[in-house]
C-alpha atoms as a PDB file:
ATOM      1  CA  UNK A   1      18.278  10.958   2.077  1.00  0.00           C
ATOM      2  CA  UNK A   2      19.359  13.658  -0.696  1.00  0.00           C
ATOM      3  CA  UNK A   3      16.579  14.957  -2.541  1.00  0.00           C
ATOM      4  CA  UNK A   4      17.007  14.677  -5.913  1.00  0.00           C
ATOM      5  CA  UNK A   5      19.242  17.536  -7.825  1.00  0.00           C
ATOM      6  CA  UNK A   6      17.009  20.211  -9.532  1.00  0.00           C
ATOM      7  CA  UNK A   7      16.147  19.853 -13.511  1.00  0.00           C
ATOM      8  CA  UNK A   8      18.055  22.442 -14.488  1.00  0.00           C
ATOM      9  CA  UNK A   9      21.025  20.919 -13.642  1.00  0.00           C
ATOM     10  CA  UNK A  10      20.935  17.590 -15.771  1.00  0.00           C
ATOM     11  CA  UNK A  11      21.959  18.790 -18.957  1.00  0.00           C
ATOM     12  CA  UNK A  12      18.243  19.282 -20.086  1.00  0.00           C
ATOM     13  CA  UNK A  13      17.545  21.822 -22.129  1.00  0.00           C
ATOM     14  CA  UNK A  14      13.694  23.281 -22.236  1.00  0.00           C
ATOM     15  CA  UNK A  15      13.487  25.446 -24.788  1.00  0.00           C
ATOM     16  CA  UNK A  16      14.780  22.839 -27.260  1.00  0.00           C
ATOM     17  CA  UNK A  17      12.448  19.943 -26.041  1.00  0.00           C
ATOM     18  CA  UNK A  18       9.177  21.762 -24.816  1.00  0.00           C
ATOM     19  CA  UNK A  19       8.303  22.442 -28.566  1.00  0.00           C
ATOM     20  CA  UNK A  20       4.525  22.931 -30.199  1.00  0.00           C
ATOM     21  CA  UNK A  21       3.125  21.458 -32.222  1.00  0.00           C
ATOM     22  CA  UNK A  22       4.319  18.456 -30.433  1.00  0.00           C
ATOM     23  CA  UNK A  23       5.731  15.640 -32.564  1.00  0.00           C
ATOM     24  CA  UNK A  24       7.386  12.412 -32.278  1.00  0.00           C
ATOM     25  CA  UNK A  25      10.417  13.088 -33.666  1.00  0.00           C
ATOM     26  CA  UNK A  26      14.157  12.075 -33.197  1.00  0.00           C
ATOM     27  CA  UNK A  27      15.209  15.454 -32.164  1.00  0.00           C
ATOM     28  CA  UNK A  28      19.008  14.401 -32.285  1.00  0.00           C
ATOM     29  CA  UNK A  29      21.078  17.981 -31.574  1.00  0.00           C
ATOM     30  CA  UNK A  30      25.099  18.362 -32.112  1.00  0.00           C
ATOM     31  CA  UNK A  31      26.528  17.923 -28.482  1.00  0.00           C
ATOM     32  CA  UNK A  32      29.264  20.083 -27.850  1.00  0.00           C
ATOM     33  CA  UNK A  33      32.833  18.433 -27.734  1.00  0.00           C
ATOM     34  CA  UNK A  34      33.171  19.336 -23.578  1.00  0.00           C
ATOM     35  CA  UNK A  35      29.894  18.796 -22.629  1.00  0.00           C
ATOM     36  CA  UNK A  36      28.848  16.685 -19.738  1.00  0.00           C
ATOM     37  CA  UNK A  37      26.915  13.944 -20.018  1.00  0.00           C
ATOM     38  CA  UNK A  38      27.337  11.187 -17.362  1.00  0.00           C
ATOM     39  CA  UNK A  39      27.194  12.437 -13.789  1.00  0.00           C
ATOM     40  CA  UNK A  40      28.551  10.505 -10.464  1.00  0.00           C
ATOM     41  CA  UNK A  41      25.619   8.956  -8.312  1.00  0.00           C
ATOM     42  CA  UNK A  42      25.799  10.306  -4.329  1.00  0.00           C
ATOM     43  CA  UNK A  43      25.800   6.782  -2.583  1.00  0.00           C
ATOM     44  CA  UNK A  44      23.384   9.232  -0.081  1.00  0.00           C
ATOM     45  CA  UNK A  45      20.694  10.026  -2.418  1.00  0.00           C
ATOM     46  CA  UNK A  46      17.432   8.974  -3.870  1.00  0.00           C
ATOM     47  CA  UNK A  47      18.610   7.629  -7.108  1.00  0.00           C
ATOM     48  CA  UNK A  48      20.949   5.437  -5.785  1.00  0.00           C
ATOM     49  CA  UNK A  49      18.879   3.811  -3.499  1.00  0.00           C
ATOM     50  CA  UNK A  50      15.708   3.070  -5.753  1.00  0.00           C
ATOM     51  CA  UNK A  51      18.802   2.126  -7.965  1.00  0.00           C
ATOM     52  CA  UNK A  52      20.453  -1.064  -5.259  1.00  0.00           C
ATOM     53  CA  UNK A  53      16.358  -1.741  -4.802  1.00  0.00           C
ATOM     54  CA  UNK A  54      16.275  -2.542  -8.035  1.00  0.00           C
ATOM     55  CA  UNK A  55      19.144  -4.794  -8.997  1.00  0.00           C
ATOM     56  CA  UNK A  56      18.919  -6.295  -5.346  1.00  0.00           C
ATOM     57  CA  UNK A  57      15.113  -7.706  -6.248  1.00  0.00           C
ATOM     58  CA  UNK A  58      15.037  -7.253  -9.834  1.00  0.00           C
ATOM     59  CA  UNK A  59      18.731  -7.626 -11.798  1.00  0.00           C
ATOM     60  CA  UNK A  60      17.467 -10.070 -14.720  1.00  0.00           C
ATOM     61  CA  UNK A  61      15.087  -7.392 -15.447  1.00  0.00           C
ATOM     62  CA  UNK A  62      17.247  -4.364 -15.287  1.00  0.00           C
ATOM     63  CA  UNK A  63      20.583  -6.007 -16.462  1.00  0.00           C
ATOM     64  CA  UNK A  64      19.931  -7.684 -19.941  1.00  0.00           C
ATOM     65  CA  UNK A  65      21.676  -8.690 -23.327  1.00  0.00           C
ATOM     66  CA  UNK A  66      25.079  -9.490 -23.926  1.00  0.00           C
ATOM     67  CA  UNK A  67      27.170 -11.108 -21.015  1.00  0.00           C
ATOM     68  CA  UNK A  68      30.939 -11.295 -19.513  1.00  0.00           C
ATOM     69  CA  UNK A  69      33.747 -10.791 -22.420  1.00  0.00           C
ATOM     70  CA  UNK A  70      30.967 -10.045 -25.292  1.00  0.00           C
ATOM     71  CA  UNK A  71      30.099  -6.925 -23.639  1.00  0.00           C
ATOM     72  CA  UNK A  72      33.828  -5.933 -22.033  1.00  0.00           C
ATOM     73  CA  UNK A  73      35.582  -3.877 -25.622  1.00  0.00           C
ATOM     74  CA  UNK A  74      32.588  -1.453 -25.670  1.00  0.00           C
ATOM     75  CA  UNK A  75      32.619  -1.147 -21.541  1.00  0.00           C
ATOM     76  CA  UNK A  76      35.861  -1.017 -21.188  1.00  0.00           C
ATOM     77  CA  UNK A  77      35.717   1.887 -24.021  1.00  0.00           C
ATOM     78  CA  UNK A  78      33.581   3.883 -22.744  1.00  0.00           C
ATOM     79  CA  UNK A  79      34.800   3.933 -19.322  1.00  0.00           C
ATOM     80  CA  UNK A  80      37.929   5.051 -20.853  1.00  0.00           C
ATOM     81  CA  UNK A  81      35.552   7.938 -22.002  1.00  0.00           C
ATOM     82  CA  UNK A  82      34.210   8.623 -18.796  1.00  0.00           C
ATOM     83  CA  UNK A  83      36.584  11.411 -17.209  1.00  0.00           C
ATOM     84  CA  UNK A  84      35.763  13.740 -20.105  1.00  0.00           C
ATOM     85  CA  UNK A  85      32.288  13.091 -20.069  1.00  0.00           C
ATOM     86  CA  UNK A  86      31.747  13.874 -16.587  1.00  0.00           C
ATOM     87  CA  UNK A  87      32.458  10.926 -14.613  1.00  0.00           C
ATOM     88  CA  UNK A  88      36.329  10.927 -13.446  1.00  0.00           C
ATOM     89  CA  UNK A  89      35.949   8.680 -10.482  1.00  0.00           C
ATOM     90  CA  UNK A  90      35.005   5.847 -13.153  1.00  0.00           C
ATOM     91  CA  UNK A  91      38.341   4.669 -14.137  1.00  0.00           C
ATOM     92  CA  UNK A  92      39.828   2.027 -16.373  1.00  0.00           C
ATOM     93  CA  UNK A  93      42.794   0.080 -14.460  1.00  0.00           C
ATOM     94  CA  UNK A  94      43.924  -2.297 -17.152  1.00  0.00           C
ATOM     95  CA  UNK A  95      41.277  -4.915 -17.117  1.00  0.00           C
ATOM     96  CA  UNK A  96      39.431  -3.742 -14.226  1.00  0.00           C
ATOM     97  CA  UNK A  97      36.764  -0.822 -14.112  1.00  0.00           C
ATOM     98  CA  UNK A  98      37.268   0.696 -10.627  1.00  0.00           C
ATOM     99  CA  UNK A  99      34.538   3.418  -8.845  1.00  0.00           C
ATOM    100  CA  UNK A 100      35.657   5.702  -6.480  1.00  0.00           C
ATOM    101  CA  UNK A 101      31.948   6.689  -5.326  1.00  0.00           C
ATOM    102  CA  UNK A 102      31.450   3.028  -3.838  1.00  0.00           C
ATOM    103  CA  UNK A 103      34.726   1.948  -3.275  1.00  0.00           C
ATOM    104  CA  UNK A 104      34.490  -1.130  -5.576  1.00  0.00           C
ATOM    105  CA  UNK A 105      36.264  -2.465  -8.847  1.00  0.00           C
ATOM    106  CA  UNK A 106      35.296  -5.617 -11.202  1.00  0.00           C
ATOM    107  CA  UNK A 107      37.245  -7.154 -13.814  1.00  0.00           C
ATOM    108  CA  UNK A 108      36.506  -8.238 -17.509  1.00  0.00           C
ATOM    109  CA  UNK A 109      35.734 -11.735 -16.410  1.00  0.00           C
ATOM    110  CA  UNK A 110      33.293 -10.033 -13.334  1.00  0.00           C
ATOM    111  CA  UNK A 111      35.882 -10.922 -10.213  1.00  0.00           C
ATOM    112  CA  UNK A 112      35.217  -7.988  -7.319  1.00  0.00           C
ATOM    113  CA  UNK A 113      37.705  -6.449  -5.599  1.00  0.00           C
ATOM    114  CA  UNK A 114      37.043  -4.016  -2.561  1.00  0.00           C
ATOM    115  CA  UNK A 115      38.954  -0.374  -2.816  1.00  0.00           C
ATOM    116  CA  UNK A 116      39.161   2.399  -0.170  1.00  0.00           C
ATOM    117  CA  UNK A 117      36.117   3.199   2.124  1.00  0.00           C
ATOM    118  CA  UNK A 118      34.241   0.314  -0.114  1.00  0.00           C
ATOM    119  CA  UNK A 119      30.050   1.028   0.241  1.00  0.00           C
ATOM    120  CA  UNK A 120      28.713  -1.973   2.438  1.00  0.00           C
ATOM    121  CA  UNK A 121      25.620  -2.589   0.564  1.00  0.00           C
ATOM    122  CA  UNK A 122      26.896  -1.965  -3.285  1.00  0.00           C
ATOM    123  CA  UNK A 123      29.246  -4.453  -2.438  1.00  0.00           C
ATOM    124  CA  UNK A 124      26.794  -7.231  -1.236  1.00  0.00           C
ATOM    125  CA  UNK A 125      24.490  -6.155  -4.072  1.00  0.00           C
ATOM    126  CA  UNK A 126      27.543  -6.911  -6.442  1.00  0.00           C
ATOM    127  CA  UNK A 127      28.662 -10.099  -4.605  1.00  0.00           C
ATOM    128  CA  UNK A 128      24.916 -11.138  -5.339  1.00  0.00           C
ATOM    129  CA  UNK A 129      24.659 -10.873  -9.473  1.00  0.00           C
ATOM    130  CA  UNK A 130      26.131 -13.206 -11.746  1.00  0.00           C
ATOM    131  CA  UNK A 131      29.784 -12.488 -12.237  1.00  0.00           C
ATOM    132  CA  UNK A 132      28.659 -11.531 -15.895  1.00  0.00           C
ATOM    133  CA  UNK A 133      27.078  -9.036 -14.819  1.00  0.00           C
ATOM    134  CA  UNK A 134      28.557  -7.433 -12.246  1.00  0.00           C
ATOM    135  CA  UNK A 135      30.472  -4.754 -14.243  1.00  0.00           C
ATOM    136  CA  UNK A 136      26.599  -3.734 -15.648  1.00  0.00           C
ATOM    137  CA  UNK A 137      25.842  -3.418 -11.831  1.00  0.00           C
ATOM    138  CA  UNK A 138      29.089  -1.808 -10.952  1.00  0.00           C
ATOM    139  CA  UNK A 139      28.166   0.946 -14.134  1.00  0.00           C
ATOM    140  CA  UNK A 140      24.797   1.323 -12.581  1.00  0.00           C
ATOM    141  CA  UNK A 141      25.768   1.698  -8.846  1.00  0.00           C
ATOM    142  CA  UNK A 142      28.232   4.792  -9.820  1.00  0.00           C
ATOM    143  CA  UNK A 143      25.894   6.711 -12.709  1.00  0.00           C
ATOM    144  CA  UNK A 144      23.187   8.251 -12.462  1.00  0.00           C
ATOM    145  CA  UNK A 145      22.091   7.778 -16.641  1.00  0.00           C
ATOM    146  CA  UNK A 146      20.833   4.214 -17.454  1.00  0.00           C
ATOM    147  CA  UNK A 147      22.552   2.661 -20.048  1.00  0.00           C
ATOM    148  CA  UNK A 148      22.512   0.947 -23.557  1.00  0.00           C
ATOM    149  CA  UNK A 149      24.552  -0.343 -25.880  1.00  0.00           C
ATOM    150  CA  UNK A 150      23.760   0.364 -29.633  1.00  0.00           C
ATOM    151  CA  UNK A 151      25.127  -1.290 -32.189  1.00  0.00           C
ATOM    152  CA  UNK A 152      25.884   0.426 -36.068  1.00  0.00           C
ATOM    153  CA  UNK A 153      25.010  -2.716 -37.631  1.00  0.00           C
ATOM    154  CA  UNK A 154      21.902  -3.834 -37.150  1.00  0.00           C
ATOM    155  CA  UNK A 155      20.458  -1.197 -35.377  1.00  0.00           C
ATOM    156  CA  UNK A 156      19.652  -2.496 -32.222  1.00  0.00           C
ATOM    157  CA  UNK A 157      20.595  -2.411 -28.445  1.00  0.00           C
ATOM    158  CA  UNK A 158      23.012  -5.278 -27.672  1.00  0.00           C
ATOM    159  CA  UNK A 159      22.871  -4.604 -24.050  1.00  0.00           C
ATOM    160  CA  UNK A 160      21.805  -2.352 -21.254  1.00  0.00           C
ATOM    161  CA  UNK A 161      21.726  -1.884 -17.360  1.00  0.00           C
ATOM    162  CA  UNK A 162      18.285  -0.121 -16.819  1.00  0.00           C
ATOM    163  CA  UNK A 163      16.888   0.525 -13.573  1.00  0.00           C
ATOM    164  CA  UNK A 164      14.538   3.549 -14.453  1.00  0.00           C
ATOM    165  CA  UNK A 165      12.636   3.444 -17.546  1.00  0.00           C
ATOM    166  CA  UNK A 166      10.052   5.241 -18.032  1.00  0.00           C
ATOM    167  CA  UNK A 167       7.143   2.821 -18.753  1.00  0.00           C
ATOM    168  CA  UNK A 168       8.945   0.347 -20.752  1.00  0.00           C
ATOM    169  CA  UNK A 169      10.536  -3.260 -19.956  1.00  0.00           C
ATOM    170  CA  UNK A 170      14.411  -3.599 -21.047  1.00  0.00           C
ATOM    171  CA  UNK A 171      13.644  -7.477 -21.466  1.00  0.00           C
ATOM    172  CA  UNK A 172      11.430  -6.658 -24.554  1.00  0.00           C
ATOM    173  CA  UNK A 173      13.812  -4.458 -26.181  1.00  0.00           C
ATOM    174  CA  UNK A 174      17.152  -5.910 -26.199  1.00  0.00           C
ATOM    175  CA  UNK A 175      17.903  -7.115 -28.902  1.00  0.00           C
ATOM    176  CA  UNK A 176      15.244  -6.248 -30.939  1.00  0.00           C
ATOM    177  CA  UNK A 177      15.898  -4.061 -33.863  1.00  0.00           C
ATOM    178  CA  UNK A 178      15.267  -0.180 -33.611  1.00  0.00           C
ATOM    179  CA  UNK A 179      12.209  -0.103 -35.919  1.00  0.00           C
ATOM    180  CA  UNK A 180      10.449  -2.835 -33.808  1.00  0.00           C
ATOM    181  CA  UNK A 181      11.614  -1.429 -30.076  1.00  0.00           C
ATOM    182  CA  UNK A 182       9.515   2.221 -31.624  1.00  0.00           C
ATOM    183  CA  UNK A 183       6.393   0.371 -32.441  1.00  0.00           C
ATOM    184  CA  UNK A 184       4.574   0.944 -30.036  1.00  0.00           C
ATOM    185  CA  UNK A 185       4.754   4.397 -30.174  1.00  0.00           C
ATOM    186  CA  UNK A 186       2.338   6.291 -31.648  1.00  0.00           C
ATOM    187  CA  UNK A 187       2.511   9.043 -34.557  1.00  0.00           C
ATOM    188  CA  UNK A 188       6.104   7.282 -35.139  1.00  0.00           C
ATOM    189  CA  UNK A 189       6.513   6.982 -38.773  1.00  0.00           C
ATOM    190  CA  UNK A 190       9.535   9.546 -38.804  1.00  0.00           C
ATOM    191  CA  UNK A 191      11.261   7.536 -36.057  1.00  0.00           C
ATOM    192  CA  UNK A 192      10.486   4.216 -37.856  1.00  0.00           C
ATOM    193  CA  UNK A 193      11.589   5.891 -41.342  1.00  0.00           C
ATOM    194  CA  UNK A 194      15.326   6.928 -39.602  1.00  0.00           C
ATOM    195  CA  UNK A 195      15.950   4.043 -37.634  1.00  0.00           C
ATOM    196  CA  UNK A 196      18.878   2.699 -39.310  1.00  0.00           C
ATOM    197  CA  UNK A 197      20.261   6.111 -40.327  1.00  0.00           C
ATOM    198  CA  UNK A 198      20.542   7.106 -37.114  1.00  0.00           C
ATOM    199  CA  UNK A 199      21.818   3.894 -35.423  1.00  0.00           C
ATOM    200  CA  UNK A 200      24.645   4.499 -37.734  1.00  0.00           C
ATOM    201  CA  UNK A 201      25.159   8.390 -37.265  1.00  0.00           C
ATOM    202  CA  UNK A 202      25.563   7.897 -33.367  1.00  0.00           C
ATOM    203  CA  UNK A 203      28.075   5.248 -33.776  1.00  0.00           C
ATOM    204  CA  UNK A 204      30.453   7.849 -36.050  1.00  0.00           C
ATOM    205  CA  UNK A 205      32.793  10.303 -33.701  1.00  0.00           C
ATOM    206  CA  UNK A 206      30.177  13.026 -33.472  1.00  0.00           C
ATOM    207  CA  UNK A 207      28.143  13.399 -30.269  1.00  0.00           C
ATOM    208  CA  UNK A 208      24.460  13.397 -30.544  1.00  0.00           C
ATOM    209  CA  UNK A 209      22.176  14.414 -27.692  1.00  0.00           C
ATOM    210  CA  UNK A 210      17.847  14.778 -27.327  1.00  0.00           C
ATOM    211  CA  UNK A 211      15.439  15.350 -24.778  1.00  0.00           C
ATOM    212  CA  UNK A 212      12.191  13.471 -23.533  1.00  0.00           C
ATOM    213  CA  UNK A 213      10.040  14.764 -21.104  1.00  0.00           C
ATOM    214  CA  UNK A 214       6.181  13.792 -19.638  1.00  0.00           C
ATOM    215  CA  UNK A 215       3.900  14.867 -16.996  1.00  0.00           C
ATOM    216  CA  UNK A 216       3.160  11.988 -14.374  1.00  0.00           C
ATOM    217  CA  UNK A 217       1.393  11.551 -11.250  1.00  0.00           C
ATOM    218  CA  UNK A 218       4.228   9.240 -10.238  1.00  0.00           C
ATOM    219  CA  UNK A 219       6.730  10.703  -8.070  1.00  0.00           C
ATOM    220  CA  UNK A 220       9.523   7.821  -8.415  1.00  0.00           C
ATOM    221  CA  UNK A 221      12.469   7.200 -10.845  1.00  0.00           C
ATOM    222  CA  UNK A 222      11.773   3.449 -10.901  1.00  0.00           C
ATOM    223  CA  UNK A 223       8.358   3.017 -13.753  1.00  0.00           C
ATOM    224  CA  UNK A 224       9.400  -0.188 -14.871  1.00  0.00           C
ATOM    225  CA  UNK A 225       5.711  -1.459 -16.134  1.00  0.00           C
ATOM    226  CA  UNK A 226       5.470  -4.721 -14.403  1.00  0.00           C
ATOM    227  CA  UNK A 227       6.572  -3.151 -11.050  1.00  0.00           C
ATOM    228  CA  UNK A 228       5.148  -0.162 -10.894  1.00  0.00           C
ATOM    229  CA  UNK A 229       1.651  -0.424 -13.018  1.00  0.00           C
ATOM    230  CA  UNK A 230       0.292   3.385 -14.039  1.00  0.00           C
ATOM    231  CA  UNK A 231      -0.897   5.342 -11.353  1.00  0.00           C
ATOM    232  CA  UNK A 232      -4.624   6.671 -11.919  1.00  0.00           C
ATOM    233  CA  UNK A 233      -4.899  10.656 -11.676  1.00  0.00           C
ATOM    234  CA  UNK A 234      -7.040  11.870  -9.308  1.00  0.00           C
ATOM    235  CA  UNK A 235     -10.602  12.561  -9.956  1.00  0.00           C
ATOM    236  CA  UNK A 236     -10.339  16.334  -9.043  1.00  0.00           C
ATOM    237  CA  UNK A 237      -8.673  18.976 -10.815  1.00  0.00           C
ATOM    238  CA  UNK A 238      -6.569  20.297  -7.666  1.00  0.00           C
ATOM    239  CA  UNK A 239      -5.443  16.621  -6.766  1.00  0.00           C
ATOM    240  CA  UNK A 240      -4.234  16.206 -10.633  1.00  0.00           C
ATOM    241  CA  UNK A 241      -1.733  19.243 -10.325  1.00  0.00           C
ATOM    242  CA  UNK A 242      -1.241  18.373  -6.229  1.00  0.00           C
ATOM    243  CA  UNK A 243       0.423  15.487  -7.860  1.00  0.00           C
ATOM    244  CA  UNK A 244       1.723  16.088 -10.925  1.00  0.00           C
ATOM    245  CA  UNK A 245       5.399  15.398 -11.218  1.00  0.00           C
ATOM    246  CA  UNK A 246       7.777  17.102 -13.957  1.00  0.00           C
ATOM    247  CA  UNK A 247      10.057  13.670 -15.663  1.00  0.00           C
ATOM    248  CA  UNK A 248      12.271  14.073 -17.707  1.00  0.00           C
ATOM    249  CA  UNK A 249      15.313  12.579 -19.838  1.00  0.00           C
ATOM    250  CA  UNK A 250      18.743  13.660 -20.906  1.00  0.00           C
ATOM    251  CA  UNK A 251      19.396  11.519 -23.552  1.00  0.00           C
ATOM    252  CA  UNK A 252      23.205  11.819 -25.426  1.00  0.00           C
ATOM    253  CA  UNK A 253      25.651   9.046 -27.370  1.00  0.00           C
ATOM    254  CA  UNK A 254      28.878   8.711 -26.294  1.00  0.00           C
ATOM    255  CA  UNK A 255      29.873   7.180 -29.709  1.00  0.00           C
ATOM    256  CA  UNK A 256      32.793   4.224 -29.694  1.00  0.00           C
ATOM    257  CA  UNK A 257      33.920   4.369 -33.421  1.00  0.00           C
ATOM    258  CA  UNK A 258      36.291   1.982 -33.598  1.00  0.00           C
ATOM    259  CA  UNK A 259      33.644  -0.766 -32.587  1.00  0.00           C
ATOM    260  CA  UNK A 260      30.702   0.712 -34.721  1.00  0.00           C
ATOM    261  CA  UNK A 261      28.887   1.055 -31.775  1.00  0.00           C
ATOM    262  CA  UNK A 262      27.686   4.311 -29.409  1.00  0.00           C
ATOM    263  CA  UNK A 263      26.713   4.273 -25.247  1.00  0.00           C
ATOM    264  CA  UNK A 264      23.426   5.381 -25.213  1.00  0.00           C
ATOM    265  CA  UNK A 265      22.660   7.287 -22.024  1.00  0.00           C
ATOM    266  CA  UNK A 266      19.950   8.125 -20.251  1.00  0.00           C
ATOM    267  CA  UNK A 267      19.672  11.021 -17.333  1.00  0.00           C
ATOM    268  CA  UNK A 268      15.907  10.130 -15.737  1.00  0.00           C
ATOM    269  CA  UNK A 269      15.008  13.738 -13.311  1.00  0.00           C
ATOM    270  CA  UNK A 270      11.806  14.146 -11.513  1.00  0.00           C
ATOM    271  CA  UNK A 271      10.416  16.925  -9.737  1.00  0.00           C
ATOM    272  CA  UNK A 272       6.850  17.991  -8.987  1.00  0.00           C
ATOM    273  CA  UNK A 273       5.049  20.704 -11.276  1.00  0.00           C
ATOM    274  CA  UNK A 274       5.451  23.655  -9.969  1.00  0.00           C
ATOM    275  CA  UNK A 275       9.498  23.120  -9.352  1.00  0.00           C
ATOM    276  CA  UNK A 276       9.807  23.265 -12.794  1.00  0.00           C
ATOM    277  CA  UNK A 277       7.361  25.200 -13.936  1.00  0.00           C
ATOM    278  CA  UNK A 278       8.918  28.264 -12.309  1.00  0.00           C
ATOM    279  CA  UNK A 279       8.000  31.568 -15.019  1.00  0.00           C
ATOM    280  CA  UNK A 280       5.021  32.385 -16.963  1.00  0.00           C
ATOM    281  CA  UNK A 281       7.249  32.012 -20.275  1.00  0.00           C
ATOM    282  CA  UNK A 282       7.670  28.733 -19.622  1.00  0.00           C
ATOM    283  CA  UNK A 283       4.133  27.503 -18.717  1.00  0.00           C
ATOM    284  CA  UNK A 284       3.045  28.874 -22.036  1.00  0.00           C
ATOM    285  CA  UNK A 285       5.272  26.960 -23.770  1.00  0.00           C
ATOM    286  CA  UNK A 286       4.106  23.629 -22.007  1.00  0.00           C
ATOM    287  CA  UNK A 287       1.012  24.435 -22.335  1.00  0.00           C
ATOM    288  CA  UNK A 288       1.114  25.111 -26.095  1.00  0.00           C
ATOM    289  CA  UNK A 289       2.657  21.516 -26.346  1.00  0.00           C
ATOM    290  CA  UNK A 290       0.261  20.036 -24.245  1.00  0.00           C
ATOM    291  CA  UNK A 291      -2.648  21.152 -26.339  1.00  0.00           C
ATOM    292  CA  UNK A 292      -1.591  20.361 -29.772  1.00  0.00           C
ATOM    293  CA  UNK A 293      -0.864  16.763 -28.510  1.00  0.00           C
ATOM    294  CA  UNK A 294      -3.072  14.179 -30.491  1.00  0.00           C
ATOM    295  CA  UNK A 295      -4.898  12.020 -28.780  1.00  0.00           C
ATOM    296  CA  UNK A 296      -2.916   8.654 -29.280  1.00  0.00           C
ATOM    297  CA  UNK A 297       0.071  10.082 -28.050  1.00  0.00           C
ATOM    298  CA  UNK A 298      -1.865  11.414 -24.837  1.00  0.00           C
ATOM    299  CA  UNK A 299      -2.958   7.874 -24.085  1.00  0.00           C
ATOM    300  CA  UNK A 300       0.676   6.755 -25.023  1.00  0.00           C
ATOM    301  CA  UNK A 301       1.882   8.959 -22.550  1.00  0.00           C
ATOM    302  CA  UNK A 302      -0.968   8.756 -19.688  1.00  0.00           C
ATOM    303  CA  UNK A 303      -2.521  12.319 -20.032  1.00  0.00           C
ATOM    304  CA  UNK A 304      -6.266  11.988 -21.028  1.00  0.00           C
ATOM    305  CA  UNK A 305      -7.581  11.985 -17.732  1.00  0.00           C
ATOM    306  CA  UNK A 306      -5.118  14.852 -16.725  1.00  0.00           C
ATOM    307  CA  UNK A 307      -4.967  17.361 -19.870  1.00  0.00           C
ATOM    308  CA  UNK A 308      -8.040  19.182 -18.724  1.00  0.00           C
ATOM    309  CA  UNK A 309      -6.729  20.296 -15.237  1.00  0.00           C
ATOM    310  CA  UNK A 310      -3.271  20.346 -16.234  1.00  0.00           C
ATOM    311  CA  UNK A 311      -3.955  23.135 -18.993  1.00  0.00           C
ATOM    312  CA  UNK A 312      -5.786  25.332 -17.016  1.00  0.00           C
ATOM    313  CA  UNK A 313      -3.450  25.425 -14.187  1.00  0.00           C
ATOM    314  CA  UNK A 314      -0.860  26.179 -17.204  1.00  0.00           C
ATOM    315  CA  UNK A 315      -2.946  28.876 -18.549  1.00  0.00           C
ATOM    316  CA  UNK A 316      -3.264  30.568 -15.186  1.00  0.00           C
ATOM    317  CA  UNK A 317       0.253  30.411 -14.439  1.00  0.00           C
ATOM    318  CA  UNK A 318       0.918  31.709 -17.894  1.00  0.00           C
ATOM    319  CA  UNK A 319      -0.804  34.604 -16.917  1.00  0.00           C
ATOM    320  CA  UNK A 320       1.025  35.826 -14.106  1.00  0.00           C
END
C-alpha cells in the first residue's frame, strides 16, 4: 500500500498556521485564483482504503444531511469546478458525475454505471449505499479532502461526506448552525462572534483557504470519536515523541455563488514527528506555539499528558 504523500505537498502552508501565541481564530487567507485544492485519491493508497472501510461499515455516519436531488445543483456545481481546482478526472457528463480514478459514474437520481477499468471494490461499496447517496460516496471514493456543504443563509452545513474527522462526529453537526457546531471549542469567542460573516464571505466568488494542525499519538486518518476513542500517550517521555504523529488540515472554499453556498474542503495529512519537523527553524516555531497554548485548548486538543516531553524534544531539536 502507498504511504501517504509527504505534508509539504498538500497545500499546507507552516509558516502561516504554526503561529504563537496560539489562538483560536478563523485564520481565513485569500487563495490564489490557480491554486489547487482538491487532489485525486490513488485507488492504491492508504487514504483510500481507510476511506471504502469507512463507508463500507460506517456510511450513515460519514454520509449525512441533505439527500438525492436536494443536494445535486451544488454537486453537480462543484464538480463542474473540479478540473481547475485540481481534480480533472472528476467530470460532469450532463446529469452524471463520472471518476476516472475508479472507473465509476452516478447520476442525479444515484443510478451507477460502470466506465473503463471500473475499481472492483468502489463499485460494490457504491452498489451497497442508498442510491441517495451514492454520488456523496462516489465524491469520497475519488478525493482525497472530506467534504461539506455550507450554506450563505443560515450558516450551517447542509451536507457532507466525511470519513476522516479529526475527533468530531458529522451526525452532530449537520445541520446545526455554525455558532453551535464551534461550541465546544474552547477560547472560541472570535469564531462564535464571525460565524455568520464568514458563512456568507465564502459563499461570494472569492476563494478562502486556512490551516489546522495537532500533535497526536494516533497514526490513522480515520478519528471519528465513536470509532476510534483517544489514544492515551505513553507514560514515558521517549514513547510520547516515538509516537507522536504530525496531523494536519488543508482547509479552502470552493465558493458556488449562484446558489449562495461554498464546498468546504478538507485535506486530512499525517505523518510522524520528526517527518515534519525536519529544521531547527521550524521546531522553534512549534514549540513557541505549543507553549503559549492555554490549558483548555490543550485538553481540547489531547496534549496535557504530552506537552512536557513534546517541548523538550522541540527545544533540543531547535538547537541543532
Amino acid at each position: 500500500m502507498h504511504e501517504p504523500a509527504p505534508a509539504e505537498n498538500d497545500g499546507f502552508d507552516f509558516e502561516a498556521a504554526v503561529v504563537a501565541p496560539f489562538r483560536m481564530r478563523p485564520g481565513l487567507r485569500r487563495l490564489a485564483p490557480l491554486r489547487r485544492v482538491l487532489h485525486e485519491l490513488d485507488p492504491r493508497g492508504a487514504v483510500f482504503a481507510e476511506k471504502l472501510g469507512v463507508l463500507a461499515e460506517h456510511a450513515d455516519a460519514a454520509l449525512v444531511g441533505l439527500e438525492g436531488s436536494a443536494a445535486w445543483p451544488a454537486l453537480r456545481d462543484f464538480v463542474a469546478q473540479a478540473a481547475d481546482a485540481g481534480a480533472p478526472g472528476l467530470q460532469l457528463d450532463g446529469e452524471r458525475v463520472r471518476a476516472a480514478s475508479i472507473g465509476w459514474g452516478v447520476d442525479a437520481a444515484g443510478a451507477l454505471e460502470a466506465g473503463v477499468k471500473p475499481h472492483a471494490a468502489a463499485g460494490r461499496c457504491l452498489a451497497a449505499l442508498p442510491p441517495a447517496r451514492r454520488l456523496a460516496g462516489l465524491l469520497a471514493l475519488t478525493l482525497h479532502e472530506d467534504l461539506a456543504l455550507v450554506e450563505g443563509r443560515g450558516a450551517t452545513m447542509s451536507w457532507m461526506a466525511v470519513c476522516l474527522p479529526s475527533h468530531w462526529s458529522p451526525a452532530e453537526k449537520v445541520g446545526r448552525p455554525f455558532a453551535a457546531v464551534h461550541h465546544p471549542v474552547p477560547d472560541n469567542a472570535t469564531l462564535i462572534a464571525a460565524a455568520e460573516h464568514l458563512c456568507r464571505l465564502v459563499c461570494e466568488p472569492q476563494r478562502w483557504e486556512r490551516f489546522v494542525w495537532n500533535l497526536t499519538p494516533h497514526a490513522g486518518f480515520d478519528q471519528h470519536p465513536q470509532r476510534h476513542p483517544r489514544m492515551p500517550w505513553p507514560r514515558d517521555a521517549a514513547g510520547v515523541v516515538a509516537q507522536a504523529h504530525w496531523r494536519t488540515e488543508h482547509q479552502s472554499f470552493v465558493p458556488l455563488p449562484a446558489l449562495k453556498q461554498a464546498m468546504f474542503t478538507i485535506h486530512v495529512e499525517v505523518v510522524p514527528l520528526a517527518r515534519a519537523i525536519t529544521t531547527p527553524a521550524r521546531a522553534a516555531r512549534l514549540h513557541a506555539a505549543l507553549a503559549s497554548m492555554s490549558d483548555p485548548v490543550l485538553a481540547y486538543r489531547g496534549l496535557v499528558d504530552a506537552r512536557a516531553a513534546l517541548l523538550d524534544w522541540l527545544a533540543a531539536r531547535a538547537a541543532r
